[in-house]
Protein backbone atom coordinates (compact mmCIF):
# COMPACT_ATOMS: atom_id res chain seq x y z
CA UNK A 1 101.70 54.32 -134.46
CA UNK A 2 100.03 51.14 -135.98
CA UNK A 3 102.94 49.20 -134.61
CA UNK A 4 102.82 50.70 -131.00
CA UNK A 5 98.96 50.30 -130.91
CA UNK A 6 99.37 46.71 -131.19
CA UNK A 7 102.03 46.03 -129.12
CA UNK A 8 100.73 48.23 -126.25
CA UNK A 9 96.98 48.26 -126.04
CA UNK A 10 96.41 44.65 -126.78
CA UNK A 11 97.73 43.83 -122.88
CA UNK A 12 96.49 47.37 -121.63
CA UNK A 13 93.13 46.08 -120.28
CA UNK A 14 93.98 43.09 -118.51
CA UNK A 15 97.09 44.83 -116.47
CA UNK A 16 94.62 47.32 -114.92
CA UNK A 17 92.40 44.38 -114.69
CA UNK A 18 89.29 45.37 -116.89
CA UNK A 19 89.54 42.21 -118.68
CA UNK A 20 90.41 38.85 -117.92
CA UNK A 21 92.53 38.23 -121.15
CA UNK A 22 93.56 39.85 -123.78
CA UNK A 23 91.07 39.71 -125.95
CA UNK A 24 89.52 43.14 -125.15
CA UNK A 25 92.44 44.79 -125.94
CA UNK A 26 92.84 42.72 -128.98
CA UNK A 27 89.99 43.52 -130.51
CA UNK A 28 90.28 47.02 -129.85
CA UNK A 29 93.65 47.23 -131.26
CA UNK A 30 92.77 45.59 -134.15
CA UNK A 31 89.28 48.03 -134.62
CA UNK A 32 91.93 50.69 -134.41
CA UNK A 33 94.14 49.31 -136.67
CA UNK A 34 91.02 49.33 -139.25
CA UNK A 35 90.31 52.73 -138.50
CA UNK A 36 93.46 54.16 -138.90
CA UNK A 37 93.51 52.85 -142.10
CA UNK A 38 90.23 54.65 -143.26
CA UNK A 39 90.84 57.25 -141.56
CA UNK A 40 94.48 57.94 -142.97
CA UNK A 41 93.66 57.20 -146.88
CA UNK A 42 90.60 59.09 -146.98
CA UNK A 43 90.63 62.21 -144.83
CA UNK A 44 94.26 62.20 -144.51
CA UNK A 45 95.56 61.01 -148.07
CA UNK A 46 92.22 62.40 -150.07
CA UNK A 47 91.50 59.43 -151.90
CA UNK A 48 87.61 58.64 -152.47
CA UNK A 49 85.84 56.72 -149.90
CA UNK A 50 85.18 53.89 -152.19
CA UNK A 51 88.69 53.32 -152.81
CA UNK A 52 89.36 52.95 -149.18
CA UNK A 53 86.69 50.90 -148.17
CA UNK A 54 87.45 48.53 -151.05
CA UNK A 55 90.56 47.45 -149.30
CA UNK A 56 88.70 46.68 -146.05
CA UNK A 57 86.06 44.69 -147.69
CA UNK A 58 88.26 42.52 -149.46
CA UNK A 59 89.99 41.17 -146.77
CA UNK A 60 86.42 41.20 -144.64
CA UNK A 61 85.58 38.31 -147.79
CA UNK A 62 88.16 36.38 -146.44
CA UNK A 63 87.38 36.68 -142.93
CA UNK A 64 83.96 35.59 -144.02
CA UNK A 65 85.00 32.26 -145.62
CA UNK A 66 86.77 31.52 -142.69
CA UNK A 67 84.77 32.00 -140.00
CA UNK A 68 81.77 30.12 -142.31
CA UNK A 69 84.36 27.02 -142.11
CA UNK A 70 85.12 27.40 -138.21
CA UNK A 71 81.20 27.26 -138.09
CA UNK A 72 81.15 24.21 -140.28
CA UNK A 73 83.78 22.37 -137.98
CA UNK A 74 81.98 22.99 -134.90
CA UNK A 75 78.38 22.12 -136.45
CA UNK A 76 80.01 18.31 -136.98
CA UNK A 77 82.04 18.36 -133.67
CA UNK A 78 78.57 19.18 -131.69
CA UNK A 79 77.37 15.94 -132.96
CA UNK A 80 80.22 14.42 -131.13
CA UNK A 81 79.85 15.73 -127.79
CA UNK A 82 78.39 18.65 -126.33
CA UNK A 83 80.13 22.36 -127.03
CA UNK A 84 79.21 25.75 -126.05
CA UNK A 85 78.02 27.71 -128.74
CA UNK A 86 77.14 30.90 -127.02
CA UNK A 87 81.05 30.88 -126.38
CA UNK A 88 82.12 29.89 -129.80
CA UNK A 89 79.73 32.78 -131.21
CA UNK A 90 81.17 35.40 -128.93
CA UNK A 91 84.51 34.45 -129.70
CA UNK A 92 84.10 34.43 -133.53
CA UNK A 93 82.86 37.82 -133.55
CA UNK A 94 86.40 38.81 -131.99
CA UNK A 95 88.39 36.60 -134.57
CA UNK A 96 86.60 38.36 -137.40
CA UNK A 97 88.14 41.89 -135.80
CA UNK A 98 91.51 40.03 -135.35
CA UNK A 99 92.10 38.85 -138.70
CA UNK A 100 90.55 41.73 -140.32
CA UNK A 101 92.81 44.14 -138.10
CA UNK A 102 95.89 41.59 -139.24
CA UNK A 103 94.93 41.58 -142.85
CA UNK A 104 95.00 45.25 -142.60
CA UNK A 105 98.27 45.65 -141.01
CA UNK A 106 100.01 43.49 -143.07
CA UNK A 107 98.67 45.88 -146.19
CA UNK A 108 99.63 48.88 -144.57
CA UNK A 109 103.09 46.90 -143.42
CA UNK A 110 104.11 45.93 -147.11
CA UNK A 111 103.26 49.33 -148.57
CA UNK A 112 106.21 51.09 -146.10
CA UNK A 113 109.96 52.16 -147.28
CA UNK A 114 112.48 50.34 -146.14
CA UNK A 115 113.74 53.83 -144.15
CA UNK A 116 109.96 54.18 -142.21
CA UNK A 117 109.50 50.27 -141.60
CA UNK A 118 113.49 50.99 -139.53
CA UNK A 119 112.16 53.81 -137.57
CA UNK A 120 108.84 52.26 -136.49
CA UNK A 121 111.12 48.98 -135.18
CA UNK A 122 113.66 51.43 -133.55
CA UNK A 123 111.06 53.46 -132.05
CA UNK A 124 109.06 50.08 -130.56
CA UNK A 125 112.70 48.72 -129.34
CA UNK A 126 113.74 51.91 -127.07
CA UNK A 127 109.85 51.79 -126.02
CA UNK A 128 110.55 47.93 -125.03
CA UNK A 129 114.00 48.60 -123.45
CA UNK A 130 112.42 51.36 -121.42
CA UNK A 131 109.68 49.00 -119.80
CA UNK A 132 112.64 46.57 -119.42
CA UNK A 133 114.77 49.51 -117.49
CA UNK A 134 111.80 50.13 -115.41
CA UNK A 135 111.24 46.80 -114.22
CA UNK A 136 114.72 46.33 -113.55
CA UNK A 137 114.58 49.76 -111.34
CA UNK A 138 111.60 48.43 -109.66
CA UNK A 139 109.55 51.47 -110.74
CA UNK A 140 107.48 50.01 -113.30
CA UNK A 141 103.80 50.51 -112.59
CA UNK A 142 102.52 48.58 -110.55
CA UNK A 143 99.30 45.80 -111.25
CA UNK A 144 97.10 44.12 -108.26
CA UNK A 145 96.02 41.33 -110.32
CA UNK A 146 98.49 39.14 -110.97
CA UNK A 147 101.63 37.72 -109.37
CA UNK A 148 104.80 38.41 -112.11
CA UNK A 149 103.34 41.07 -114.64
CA UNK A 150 105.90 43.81 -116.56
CA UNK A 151 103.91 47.12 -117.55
CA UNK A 152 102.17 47.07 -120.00
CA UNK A 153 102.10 42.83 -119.84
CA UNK A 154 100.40 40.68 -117.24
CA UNK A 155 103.20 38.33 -117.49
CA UNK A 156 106.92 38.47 -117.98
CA UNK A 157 106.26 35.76 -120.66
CA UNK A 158 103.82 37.92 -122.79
CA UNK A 159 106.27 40.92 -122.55
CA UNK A 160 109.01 38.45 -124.23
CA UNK A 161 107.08 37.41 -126.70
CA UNK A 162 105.88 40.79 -128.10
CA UNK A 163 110.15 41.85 -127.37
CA UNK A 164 111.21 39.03 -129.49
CA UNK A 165 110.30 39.80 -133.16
CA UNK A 166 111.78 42.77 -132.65
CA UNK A 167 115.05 41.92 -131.23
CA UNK A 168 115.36 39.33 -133.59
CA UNK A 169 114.74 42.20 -136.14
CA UNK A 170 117.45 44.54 -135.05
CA UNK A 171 119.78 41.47 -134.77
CA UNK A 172 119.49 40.33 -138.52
CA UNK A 173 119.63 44.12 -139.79
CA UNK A 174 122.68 45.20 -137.98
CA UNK A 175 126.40 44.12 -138.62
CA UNK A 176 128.31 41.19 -137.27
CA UNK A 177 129.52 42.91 -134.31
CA UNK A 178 126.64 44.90 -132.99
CA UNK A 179 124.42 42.10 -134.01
CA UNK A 180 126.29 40.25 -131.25
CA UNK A 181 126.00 42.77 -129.35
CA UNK A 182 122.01 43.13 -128.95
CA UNK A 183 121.85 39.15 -128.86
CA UNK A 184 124.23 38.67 -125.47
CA UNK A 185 122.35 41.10 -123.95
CA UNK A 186 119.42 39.84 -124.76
CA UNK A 187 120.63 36.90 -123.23
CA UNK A 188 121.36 38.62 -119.94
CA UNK A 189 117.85 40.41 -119.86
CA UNK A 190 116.10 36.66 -120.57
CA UNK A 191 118.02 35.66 -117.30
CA UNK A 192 117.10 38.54 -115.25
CA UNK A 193 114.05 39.05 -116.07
CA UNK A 194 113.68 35.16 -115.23
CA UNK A 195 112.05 34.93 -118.58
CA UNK A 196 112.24 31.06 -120.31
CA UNK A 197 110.27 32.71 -123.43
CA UNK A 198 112.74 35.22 -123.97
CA UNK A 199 115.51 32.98 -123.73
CA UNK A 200 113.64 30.90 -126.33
CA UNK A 201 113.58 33.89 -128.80
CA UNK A 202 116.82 34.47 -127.70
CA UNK A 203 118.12 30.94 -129.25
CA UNK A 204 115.47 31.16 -132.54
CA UNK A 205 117.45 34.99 -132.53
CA UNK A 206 121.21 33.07 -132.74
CA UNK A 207 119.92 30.27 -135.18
CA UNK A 208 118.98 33.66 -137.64
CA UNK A 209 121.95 35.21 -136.99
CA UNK A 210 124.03 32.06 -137.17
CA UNK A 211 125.66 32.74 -133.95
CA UNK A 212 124.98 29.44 -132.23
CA UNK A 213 127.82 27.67 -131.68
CA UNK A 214 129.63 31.46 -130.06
CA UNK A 215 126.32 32.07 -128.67
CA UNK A 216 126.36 28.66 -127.22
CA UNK A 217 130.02 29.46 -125.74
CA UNK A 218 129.25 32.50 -124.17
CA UNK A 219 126.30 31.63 -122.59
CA UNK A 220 127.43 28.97 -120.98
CA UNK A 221 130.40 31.03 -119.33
CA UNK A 222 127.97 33.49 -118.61
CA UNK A 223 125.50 31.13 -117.17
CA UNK A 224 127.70 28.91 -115.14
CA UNK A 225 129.94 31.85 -113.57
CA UNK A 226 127.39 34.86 -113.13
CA UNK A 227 123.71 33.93 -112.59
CA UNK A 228 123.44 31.02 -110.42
CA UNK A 229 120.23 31.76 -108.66
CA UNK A 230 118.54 32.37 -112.27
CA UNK A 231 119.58 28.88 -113.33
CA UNK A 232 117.82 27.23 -110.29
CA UNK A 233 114.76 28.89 -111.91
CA UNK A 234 115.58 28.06 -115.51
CA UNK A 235 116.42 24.21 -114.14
CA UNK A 236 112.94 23.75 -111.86
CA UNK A 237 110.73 25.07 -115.29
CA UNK A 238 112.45 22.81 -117.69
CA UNK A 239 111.61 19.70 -115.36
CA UNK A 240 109.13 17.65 -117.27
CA UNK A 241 109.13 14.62 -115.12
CA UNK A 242 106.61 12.70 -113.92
CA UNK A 243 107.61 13.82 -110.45
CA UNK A 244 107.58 17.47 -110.79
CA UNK A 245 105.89 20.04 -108.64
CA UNK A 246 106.62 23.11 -110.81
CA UNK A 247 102.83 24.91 -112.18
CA UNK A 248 104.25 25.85 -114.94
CA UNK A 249 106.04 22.93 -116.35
CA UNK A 250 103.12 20.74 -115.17
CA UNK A 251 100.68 22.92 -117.45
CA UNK A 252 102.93 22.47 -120.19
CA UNK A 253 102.62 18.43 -119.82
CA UNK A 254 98.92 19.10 -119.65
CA UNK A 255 98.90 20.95 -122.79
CA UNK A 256 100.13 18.22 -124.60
CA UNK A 257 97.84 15.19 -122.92
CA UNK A 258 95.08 17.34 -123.91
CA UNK A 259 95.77 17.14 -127.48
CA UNK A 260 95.63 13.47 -127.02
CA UNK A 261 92.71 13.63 -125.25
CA UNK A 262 90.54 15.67 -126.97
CA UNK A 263 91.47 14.01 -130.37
CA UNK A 264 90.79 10.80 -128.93
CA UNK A 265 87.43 11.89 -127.46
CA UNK A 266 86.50 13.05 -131.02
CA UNK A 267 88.61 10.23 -133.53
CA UNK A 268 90.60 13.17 -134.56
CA UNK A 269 87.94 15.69 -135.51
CA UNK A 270 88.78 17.96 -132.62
CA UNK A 271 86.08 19.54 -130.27
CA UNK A 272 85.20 22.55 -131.80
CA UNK A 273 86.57 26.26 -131.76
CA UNK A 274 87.25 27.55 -127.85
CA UNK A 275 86.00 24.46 -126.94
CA UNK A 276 88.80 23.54 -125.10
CA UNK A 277 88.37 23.08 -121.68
CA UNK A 278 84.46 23.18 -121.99
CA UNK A 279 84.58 19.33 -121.16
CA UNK A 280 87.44 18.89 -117.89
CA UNK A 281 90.42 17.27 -118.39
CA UNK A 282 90.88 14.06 -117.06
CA UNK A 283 94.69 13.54 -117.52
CA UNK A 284 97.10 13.12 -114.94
CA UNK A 285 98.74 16.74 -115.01
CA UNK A 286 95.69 18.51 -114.61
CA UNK A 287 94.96 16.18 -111.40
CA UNK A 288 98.34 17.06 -110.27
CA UNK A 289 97.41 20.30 -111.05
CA UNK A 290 94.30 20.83 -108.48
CA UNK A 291 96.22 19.05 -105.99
CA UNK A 292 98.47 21.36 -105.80
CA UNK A 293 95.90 24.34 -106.52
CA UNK A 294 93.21 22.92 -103.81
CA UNK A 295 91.09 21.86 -106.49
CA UNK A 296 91.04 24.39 -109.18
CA UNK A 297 92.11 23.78 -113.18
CA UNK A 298 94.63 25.77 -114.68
CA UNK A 299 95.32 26.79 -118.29
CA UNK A 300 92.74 23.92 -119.29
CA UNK A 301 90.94 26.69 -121.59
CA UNK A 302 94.50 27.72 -123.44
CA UNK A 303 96.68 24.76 -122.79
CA UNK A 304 99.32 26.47 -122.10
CA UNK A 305 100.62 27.30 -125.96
CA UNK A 306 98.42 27.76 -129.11
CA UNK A 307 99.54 24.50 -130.77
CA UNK A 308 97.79 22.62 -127.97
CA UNK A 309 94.97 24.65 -128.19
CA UNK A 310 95.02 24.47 -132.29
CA UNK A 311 95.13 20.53 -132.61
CA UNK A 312 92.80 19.99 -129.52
CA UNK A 313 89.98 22.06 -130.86
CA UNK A 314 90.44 21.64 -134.78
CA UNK A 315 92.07 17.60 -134.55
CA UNK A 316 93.69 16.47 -137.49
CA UNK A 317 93.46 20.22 -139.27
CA UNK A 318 94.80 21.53 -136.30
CA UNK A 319 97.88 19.51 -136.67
CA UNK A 320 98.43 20.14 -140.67
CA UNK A 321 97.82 23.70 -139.96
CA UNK A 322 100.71 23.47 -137.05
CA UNK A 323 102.92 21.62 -139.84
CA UNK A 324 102.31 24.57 -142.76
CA UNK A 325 103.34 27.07 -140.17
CA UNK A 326 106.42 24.67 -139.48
CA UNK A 327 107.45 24.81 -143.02
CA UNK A 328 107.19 28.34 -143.44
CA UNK A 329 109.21 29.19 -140.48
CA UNK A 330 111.78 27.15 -141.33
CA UNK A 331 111.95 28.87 -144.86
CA UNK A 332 111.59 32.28 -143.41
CA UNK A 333 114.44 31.06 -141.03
CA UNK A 334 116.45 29.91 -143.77
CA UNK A 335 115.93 33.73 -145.76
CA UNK A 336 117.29 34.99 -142.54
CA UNK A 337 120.14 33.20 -142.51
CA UNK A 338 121.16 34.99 -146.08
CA UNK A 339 120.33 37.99 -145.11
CA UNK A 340 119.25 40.80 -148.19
CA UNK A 341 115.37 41.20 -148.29
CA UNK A 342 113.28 44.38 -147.57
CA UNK A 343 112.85 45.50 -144.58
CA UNK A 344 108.75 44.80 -144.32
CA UNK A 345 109.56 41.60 -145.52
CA UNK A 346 112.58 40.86 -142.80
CA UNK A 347 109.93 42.02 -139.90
CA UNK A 348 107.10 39.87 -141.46
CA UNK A 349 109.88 36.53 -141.43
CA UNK A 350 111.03 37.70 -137.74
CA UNK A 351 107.54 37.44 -136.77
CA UNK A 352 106.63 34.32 -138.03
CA UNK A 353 109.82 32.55 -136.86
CA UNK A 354 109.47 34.21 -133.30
CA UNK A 355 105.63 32.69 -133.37
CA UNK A 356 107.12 29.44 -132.92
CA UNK A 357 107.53 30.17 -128.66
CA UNK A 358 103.97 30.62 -129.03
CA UNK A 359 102.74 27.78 -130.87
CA UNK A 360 104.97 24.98 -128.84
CA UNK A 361 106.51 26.87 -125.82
CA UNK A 362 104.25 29.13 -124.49
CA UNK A 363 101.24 31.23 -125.81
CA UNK A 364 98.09 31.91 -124.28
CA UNK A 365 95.69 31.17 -126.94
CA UNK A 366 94.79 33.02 -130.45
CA UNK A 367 93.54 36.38 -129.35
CA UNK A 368 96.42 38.31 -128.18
CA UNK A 369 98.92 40.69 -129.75
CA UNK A 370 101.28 38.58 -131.87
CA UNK A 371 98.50 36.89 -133.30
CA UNK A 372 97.55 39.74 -134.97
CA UNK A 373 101.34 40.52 -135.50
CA UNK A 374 101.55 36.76 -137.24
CA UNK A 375 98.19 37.36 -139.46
CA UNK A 376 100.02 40.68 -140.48
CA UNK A 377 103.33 38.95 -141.11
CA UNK A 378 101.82 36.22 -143.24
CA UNK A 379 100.04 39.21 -145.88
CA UNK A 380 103.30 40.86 -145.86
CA UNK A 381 105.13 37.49 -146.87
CA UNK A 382 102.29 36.59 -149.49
CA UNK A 383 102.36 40.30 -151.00
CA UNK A 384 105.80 39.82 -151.29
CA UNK A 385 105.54 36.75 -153.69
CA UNK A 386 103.98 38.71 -156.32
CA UNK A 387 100.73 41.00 -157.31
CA UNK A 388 99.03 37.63 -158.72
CA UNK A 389 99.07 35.71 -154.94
CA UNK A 390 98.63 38.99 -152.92
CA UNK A 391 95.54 40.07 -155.39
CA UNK A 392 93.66 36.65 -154.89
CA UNK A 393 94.03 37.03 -151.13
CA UNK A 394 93.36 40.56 -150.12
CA UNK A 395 93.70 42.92 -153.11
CA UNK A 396 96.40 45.50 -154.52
CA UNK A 397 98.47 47.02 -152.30
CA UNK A 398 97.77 50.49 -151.54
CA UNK A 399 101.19 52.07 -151.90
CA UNK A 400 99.65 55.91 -152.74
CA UNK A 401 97.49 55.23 -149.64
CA UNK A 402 100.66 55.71 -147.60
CA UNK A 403 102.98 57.77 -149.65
CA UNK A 404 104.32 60.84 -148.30
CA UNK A 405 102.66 62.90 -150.24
């Protein structure tokens, strides 16, 4: 249910178009998250109301510290150039429910069986293939707001990157041959669906398997003899050249001149938390961009994917904090590889390593659904070190607050 919630709701709003992003639904996915929690340990499971609220206000400590550094960051950056507090404030408030909701699900993640964590992945799969069979059928329902969205997503894009973890998932728990299986056809979907994030995950889901070099064969027969109108579309967004027309790779190009920009503009401090965007860009995309768009700026607030967004608005920290999550990808990639962990702890690695589309491929800023999946994912993976790391960070894990009792 937890897992579902996330997936689902977080998108919900903007597809019917109550909300512009998906920050509504992120927050309110995350709230529920926190509520479940209560709700489940002390009606459900009988334990005493302090004992339940002492593993929400734990990780609220945390989310405390942080958001008093964020604060910090953007007290020195508005000496630098002008920000927009009223936005930073506003947007604060919803990163306190977002890592609070993460913190929470990565408790409640770490403290499943291997046997329920399995279900809850097969369960969000069929759900996944189901919206994938629908949009294939051409029955999906149907959203007025935007040009290329896949129910429950307002985007192909964000559908593929909540589909990925879990693919890669069911790839790295099953056996050689079905393994191969889900990944070819994961292929195919990627290049019907018209879906360059998907594909991505799709690769990241070979290197974990280590399946590239078949994967790599097969594709390229399957590619080259089958799908020739899907590569024209694969070719035009992978052209980064200073000549192309394409939206989509252009606002990739402009998600990376902003990060030099806005360092530059600030000597490497960054401008501030969801700054970016506040000041317009004046690099050569984002002209290119309201040529083509009769004048108005797109992605300039997101950049297109979270790393660009990251370094622009945090500088220097940004960029360490980009190579951290680098190095504990690759590890978690690496643990893949060998196969033999639990399977909380497999789910917490495929969702970090999937992350990586959204950090330097494409992402659409911090509050959105595998956000809170990664902030989950990383409590899962420092639990899993040992009671001494996962105590200094967010407590004991509450195993008898989710037995089966």
């Amino acid at each position: 249910m937890l897992l579902l919630t996330v997936q689902m709701l977080a998108p919900l709003p903007s597809f019917i178009g109550a909300s512009s992003s998906m920050a509504m639904g992120e927050t309110f996915a995350a709230i529920l998250v926190v509520f479940f929690h209560w709700f489940y340990g002390a009606v459900w499971g009988g334990l005493p109301l302090h004992r339940t609220l002492d593993f929400v206000l734990r990780p609220a400590l945390v989310v405390l510290f942080v958001s008093a550094i964020i604060l910090a960051h953007i007290v020195v950056a508005s000496e630098i150039q002008p920000v927009d507090l009223a936005r930073c404030t506003a947007s604060l408030v919803a990163l306190m429910f977002l890592l609070l909701g993460g913190m929470t699900l990565g408790m409640d993640l770490a403290s499943q069986s291997d046997s329920k964590v399995d279900s809850a992945v097969s369960i969000s799969l069929w759900v996944f293939l189901a919206f994938i069979a629908l949009k294939l059928a051409d029955i999906e329902p149907r959203s007025n707001y935007f040009e290329k969205p896949m129910f429950p997503y307002v985007e192909t894009s964000h559908f593929a990157l909540a589909f990925g973890p879990i693919l890669m998932y069911r790839c790295v728990r099953a056996g050689r041959a079905r393994a191969l299986w889900w990944l070819l056809s994961g292929f195919v979907l990627a290049l019907l669906l018209q879906s360059m994030a998907l594909l991505l995950c799709c690769v990241l889901i070979a290197a974990a398997c280590r399946r590239m070099l078949l994967v790599s064969i097969v594709g390229v027969v399957v590619m080259v003899g089958g799908l020739p109108l899907e590569l024209a579309y694969f070719a035009e967004r992978a052209d980064f050249s200073d000549t192309t027309q394409n939206v989509s790779s252009l606002v990739y190009l402009q998600g990376w001149q902003q990060v030099q920009e806005c360092i530059g503009w600030t000597s490497g401090w960054g401008v501030g938390f969801q700054q970016m965007g506040f000041r317009e860009p004046e690099v050569a995309a984002a002209q290119v961009i309201r040529f083509i768009s009769h004048g108005q700026d797109l992605n300039t607030q997101d950049g297109g994917f979270v790393f660009a967004k990251l370094a622009s608005e945090f500088g220097i920290f940004g960029v360490l904090l980009a190579i951290v999550y680098l190095y504990t990808a690759w590890r978690c990639l690496r643990v893949l590889r060998q196969g033999g962990s639990s399977a909380a702890t497999t789910l917490a690695r495929c969702i970090v390593v999937a992350y990586a589309v959204d950090m330097f491929a494409r992402g659409t800023g911090y509050f959105v659904e595998s956000t809170l999946m990664f902030v989950g994912a990383v409590i899962v993976l420092l639990l899993s070190r040992g009671a001494s790391v996962g105590s200094a960070v967010v407590g004991p894990v509450p195993n008898q607050l989710f037995s089966s009792q």
